[in-house]
Protein backbone atom coordinates (compact mmCIF):
# COMPACT_ATOMS: atom_id res chain seq x y z
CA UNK A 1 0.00 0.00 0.00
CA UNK A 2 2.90 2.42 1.07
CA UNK A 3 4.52 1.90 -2.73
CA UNK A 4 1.48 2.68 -4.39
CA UNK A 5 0.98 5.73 -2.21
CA UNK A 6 4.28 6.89 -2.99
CA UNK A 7 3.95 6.34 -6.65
CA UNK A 8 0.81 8.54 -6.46
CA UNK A 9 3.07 11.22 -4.99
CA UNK A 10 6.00 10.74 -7.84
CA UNK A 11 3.30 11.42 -10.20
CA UNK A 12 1.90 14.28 -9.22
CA UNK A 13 5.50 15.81 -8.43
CA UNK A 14 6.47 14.91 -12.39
CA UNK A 15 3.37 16.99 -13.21
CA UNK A 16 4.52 19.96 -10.96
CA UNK A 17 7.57 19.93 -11.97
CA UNK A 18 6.82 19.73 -15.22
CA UNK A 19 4.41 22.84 -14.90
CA UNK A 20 7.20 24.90 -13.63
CA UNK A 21 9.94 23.82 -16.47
CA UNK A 22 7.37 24.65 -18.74
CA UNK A 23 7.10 28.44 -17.46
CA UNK A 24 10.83 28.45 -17.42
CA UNK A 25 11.06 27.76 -20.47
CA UNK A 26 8.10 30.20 -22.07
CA UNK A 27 10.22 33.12 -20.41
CA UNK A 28 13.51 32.16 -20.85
CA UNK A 29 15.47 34.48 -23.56
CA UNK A 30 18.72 32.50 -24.81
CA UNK A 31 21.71 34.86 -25.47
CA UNK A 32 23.12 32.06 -28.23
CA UNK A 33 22.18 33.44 -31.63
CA UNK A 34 21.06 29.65 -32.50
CA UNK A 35 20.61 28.23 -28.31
CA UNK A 36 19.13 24.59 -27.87
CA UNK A 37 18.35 24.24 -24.22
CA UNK A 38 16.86 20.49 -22.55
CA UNK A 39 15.38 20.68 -19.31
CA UNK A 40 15.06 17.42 -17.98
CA UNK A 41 13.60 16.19 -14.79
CA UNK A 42 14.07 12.74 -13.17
CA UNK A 43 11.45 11.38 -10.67
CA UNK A 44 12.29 8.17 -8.63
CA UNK A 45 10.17 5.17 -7.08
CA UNK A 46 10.73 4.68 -3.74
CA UNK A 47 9.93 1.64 -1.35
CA UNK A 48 8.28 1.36 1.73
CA UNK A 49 12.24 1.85 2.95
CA UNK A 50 12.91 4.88 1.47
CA UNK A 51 15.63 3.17 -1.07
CA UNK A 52 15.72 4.89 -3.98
CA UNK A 53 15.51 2.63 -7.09
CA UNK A 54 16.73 4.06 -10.97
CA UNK A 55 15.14 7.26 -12.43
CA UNK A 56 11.91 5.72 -14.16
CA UNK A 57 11.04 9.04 -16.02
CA UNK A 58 13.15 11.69 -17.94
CA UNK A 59 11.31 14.48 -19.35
CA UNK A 60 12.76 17.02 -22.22
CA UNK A 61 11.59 20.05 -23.65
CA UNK A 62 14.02 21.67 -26.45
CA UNK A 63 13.75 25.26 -27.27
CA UNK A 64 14.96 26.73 -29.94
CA UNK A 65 15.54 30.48 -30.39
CA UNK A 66 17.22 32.55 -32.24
CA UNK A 67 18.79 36.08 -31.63
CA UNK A 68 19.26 38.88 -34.23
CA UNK A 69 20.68 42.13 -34.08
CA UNK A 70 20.05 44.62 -37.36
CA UNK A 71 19.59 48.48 -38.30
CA UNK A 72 17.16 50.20 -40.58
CA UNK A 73 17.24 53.27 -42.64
CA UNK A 74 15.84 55.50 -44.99
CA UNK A 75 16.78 56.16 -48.39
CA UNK A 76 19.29 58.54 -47.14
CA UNK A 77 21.02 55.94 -45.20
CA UNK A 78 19.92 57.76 -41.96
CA UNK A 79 18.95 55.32 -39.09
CA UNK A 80 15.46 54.76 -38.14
CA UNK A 81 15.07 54.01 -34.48
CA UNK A 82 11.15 54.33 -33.89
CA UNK A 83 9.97 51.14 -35.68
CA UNK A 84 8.30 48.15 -33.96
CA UNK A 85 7.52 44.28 -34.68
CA UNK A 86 4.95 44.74 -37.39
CA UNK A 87 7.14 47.11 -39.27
CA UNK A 88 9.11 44.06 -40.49
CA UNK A 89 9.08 40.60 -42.33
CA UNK A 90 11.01 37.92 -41.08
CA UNK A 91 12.43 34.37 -43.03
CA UNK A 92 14.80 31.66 -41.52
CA UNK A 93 15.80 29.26 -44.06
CA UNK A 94 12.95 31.32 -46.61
CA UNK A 95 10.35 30.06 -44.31
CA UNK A 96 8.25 32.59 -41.93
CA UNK A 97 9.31 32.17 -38.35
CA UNK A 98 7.34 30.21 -36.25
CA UNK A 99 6.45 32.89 -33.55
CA UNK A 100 8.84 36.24 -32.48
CA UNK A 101 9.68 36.02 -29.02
CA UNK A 102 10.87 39.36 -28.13
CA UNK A 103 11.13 42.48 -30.47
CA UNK A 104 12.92 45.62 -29.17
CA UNK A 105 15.24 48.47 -29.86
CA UNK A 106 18.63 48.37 -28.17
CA UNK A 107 20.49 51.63 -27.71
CA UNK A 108 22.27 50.41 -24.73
CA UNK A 109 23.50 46.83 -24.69
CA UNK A 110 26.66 45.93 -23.16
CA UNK A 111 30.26 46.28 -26.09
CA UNK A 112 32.37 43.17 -26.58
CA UNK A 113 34.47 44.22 -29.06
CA UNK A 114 37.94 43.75 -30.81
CA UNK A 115 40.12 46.36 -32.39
CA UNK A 116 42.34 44.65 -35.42
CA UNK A 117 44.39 46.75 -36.86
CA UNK A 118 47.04 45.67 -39.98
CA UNK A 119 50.84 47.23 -39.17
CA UNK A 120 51.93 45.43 -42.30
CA UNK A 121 53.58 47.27 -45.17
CA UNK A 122 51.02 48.28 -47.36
CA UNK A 123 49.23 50.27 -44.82
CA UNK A 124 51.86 52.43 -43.84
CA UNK A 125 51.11 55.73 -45.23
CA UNK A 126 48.58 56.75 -42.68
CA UNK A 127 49.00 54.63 -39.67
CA UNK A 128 50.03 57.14 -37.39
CA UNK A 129 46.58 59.23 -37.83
CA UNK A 130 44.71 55.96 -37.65
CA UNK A 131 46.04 54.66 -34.45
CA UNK A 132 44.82 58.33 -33.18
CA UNK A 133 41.61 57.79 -34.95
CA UNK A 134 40.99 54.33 -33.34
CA UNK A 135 42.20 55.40 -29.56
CA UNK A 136 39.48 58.47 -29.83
CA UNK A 137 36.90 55.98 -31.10
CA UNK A 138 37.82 53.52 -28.36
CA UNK A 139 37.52 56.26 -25.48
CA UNK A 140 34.34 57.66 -27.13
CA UNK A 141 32.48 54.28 -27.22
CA UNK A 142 34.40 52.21 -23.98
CA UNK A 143 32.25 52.75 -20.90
CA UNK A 144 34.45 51.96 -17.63
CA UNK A 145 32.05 48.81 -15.75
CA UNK A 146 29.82 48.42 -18.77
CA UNK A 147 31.97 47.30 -22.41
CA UNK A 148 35.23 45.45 -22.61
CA UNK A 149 37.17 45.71 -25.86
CA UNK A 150 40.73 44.03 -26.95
CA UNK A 151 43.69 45.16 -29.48
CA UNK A 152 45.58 43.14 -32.20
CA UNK A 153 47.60 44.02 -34.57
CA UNK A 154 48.37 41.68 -37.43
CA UNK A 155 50.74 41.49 -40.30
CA UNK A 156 51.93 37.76 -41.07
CA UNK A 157 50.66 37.06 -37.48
CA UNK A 158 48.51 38.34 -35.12
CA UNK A 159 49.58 40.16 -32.28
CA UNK A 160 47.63 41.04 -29.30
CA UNK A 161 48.77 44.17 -27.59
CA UNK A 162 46.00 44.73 -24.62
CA UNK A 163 43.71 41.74 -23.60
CA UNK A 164 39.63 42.79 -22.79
CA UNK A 165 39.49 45.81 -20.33
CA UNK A 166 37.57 48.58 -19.90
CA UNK A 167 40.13 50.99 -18.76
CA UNK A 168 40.90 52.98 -21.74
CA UNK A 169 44.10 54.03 -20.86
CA UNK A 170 45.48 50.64 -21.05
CA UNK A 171 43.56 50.38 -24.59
CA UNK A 172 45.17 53.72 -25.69
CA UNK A 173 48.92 51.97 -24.77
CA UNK A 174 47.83 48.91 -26.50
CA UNK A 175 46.96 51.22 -30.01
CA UNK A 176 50.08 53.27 -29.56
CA UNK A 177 52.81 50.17 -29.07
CA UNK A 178 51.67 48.81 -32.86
CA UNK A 179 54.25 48.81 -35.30
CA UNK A 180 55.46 46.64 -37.76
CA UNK A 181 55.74 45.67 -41.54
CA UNK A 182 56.10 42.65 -43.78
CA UNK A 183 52.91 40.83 -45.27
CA UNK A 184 48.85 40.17 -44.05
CA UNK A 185 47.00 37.55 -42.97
CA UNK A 186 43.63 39.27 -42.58
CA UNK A 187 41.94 36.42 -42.56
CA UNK A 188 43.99 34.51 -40.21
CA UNK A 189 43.78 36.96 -37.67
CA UNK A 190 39.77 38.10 -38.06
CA UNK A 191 39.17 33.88 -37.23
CA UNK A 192 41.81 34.18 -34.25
CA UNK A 193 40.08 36.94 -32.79
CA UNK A 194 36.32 35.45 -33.07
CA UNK A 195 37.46 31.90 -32.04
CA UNK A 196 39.90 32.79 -28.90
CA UNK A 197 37.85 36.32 -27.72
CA UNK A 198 34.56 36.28 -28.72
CA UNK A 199 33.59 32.91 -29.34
CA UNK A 200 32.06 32.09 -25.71
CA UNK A 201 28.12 32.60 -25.41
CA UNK A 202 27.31 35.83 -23.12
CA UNK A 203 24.93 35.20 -20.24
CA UNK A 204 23.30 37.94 -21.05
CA UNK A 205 22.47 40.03 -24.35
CA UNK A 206 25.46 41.63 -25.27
CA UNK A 207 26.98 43.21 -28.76
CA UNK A 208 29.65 41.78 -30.17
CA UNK A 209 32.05 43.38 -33.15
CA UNK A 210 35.28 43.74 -34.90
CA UNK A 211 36.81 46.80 -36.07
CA UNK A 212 39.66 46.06 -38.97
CA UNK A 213 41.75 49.01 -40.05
CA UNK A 214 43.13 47.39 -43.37
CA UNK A 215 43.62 47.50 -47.29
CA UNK A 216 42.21 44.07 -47.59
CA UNK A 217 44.63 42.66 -49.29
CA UNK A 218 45.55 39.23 -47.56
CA UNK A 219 48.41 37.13 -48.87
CA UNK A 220 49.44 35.55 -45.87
CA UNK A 221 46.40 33.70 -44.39
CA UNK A 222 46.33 29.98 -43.92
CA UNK A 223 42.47 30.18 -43.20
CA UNK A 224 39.97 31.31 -46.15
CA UNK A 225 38.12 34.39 -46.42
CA UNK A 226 35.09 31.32 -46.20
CA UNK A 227 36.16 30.21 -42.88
CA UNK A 228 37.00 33.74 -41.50
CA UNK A 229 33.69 35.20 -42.03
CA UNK A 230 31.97 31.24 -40.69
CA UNK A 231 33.85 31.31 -37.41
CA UNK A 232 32.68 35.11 -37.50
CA UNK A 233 29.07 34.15 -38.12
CA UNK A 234 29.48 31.56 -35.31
CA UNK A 235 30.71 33.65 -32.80
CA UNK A 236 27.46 36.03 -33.39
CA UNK A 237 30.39 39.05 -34.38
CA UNK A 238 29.68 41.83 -36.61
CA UNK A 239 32.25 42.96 -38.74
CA UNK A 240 33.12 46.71 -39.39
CA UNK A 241 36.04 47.58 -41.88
CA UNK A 242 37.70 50.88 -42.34
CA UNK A 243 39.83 50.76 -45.83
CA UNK A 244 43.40 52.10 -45.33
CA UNK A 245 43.77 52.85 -48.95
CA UNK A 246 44.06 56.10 -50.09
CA UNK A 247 44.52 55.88 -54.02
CA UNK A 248 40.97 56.77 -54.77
CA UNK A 249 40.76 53.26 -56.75
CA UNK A 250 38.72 50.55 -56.52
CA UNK A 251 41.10 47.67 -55.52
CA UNK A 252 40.93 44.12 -55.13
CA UNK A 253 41.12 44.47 -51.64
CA UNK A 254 37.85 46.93 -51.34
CA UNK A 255 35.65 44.14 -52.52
CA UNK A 256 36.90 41.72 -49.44
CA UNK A 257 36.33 44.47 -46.91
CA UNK A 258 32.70 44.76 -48.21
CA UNK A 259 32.14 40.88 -48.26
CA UNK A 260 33.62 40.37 -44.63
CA UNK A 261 31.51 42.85 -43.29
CA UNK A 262 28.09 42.31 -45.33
CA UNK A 263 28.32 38.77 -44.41
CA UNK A 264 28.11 39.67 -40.63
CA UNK A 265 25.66 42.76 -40.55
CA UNK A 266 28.36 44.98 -40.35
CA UNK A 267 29.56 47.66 -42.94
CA UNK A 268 32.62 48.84 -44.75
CA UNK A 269 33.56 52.07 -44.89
CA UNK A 270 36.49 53.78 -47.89
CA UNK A 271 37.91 56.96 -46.07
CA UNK A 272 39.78 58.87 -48.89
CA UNK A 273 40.85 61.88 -46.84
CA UNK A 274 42.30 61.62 -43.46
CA UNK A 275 39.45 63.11 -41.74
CA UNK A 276 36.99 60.54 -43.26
CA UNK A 277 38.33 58.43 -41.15
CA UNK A 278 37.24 59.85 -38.05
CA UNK A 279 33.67 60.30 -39.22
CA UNK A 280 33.51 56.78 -39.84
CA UNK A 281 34.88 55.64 -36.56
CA UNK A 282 31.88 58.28 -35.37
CA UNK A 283 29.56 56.11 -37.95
CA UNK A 284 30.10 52.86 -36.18
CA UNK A 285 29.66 54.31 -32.96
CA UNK A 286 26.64 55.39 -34.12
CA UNK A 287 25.06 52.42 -35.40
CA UNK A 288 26.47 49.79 -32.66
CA UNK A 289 24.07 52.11 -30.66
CA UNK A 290 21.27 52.29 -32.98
CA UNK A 291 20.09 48.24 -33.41
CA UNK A 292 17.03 46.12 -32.88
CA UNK A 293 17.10 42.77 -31.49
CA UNK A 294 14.62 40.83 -32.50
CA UNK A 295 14.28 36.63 -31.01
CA UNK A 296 12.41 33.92 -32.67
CA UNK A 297 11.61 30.78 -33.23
CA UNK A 298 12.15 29.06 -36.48
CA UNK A 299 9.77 26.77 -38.50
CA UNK A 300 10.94 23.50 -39.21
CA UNK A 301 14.11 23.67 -36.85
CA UNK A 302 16.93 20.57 -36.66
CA UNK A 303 19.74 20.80 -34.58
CA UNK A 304 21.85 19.67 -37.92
CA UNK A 305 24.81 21.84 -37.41
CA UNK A 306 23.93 23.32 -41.13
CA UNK A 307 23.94 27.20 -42.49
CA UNK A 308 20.25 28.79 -42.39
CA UNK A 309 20.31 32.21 -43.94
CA UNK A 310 18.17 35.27 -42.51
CA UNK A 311 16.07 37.89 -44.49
CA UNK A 312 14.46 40.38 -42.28
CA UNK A 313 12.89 43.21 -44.61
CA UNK A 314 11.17 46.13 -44.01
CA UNK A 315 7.58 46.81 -44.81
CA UNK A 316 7.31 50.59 -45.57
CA UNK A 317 8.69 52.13 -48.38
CA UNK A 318 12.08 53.45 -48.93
CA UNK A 319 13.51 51.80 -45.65
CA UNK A 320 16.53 49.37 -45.95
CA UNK A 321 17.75 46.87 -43.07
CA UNK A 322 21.13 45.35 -42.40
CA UNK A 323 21.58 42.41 -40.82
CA UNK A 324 23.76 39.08 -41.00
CA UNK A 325 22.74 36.96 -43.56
CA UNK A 326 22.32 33.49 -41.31
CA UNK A 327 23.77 31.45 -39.07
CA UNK A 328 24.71 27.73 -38.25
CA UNK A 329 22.56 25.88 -36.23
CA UNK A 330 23.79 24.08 -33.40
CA UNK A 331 24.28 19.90 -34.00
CA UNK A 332 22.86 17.25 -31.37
């Protein structure tokens, strides 16, 4: 009689414990771009001794979710930071999302971000100005307690020069020590930086980004352009590039600045005068405070470790939005 009591009580344990997984789940917000969570919840038979005997009953729930940060603007490429949900369309894997989870406009997330900047030979001409440029950008947009950011420099290897900190002192002497010469690896040191600093999932919603100070002209790399801007896309980084060229040409190396950072939802920018430069450090400050984050939930999910793209597309007229173009699911 006692086992059959206590069997009554397992039961209705599993179904309050289920109950409360179940509005753990409904609120939960993953920070993963692509986050498969399993609950699970093991109930045990007991005998009239109080032995416990093997779990009997394993319940699972997997959620899938998926995070997305992108901008909008108008025709005149100004950002537009009053939209809401039904303002947009959204497809994972050219399918309609199952359900949006959360839709909101972030001004004010928490900065993990890395500063790469080439020192090899072909960038020489301005480097002095730039490495003035980046430090102003980096005191402008660091906030002591609140972002982190790192520096690398990178000809044929990468070289980091201050680890994450906030103190942007310490970022300023990082900037200021880079010197250097010989070839690139652009590549190699964009998939160092995502994979060693920025690779971890946040617990809690944070930007990530790159800035690269470079020509774009890699002839060093061991990794592809391919696997640079996958290990980017992984890591949930956005890519911003800032050309060092100054011929006024459209070079080889142009095209890969533009490819790194559309694949990411970043943006490349092609200074041509010294000051340009400046304005479009002041442009990426700009926009890494002028996102929306939407999360949903896919149609047709599998945890199959394959690339699903993202088109997110704005319903009124004349606005355009930026955002990665997919990510790889995780694999069970």
């Amino acid at each position: 009689m006692t086992k059959y009591i206590n069997f009554g009580i397992a039961v209705l344990a599993v179904i309050g414990l289920c109950s409360a997984l179940w509005g753990q789940e409904t609120a939960q917000v993953s920070p993963a771009l692509a986050a498969v969570s399993t609950y699970a919840a093991s109930v045990a038979i007991t005998d009239g001794t109080g032995n416990a005997d093997e779990p009997i009953l394993t319940i699972k729930k997997r959620v899938d979710e998926v995070n997305v940060l992108f901008i909008a603007t108008d025709r005149h490429g100004k950002f537009v930071r009053n939209l809401n949900q039904t303002d947009f369309s959204i497809l994972d894997d050219h399918k309609p999302v199952q359900s949006i989870v959360n839709f909101r406009r972030e001004t004010d997330l928490p900065i993990q971000m890395g500063l790469l900047v080439d020192m090899s030979a072909s960038v020489r001409g301005r480097f002095d100005f730039e490495k003035e440029a980046a430090t102003g950008f980096l005191q402008h947009v660091v906030r002591p307690g609140y972002d982190k950011a790192f520096v690398v420099g990178f000809n044929k290897s990468s070289h980091l020069t201050q680890d994450f900190t906030d103190n942007v002192q310490l970022l300023s002497a990082g900037v200021h020590t880079l010197n250097g010469g010989g070839g690139t690896a652009l590549y190699d040191a964009i998939y160092k930086a995502c994979k060693e600093k920025l690779h971890d999932r946040a617990d809690r919603p944070i930007r990530k980004a790159i800035i690269v100070l470079s020509d774009g002209e890699d002839n060093q790399s061991e990794v592809t352009r391919a696997q640079a801007i996958e290990m980017a896309q992984r890591s949930e980084v956005l890519i911003y590039a800032i050309s060092t060229d100054d011929s006024g040409l459209i070079l080889r190396g142009d095209k890969v600045l533009e490819d790194l950072a559309e694949a990411t939802g970043g943006r490349a920018f092609f200074p041509f005068k010294m000051k340009d430069i400046t304005h479009s450090f002041a442009a990426i400050e700009d926009e890494l405070r002028s996102q929306y984050a939407v999360s949903y939930q896919p149609s047709d999910f599998d945890a199959d470790g394959r690339f699903r793209s993202i088109e997110i597309t704005a319903l009124k007229k004349d606005l355009q939005v930026r955002a990665r173009r997919g990510y790889y699911a995780p694999r069970q």
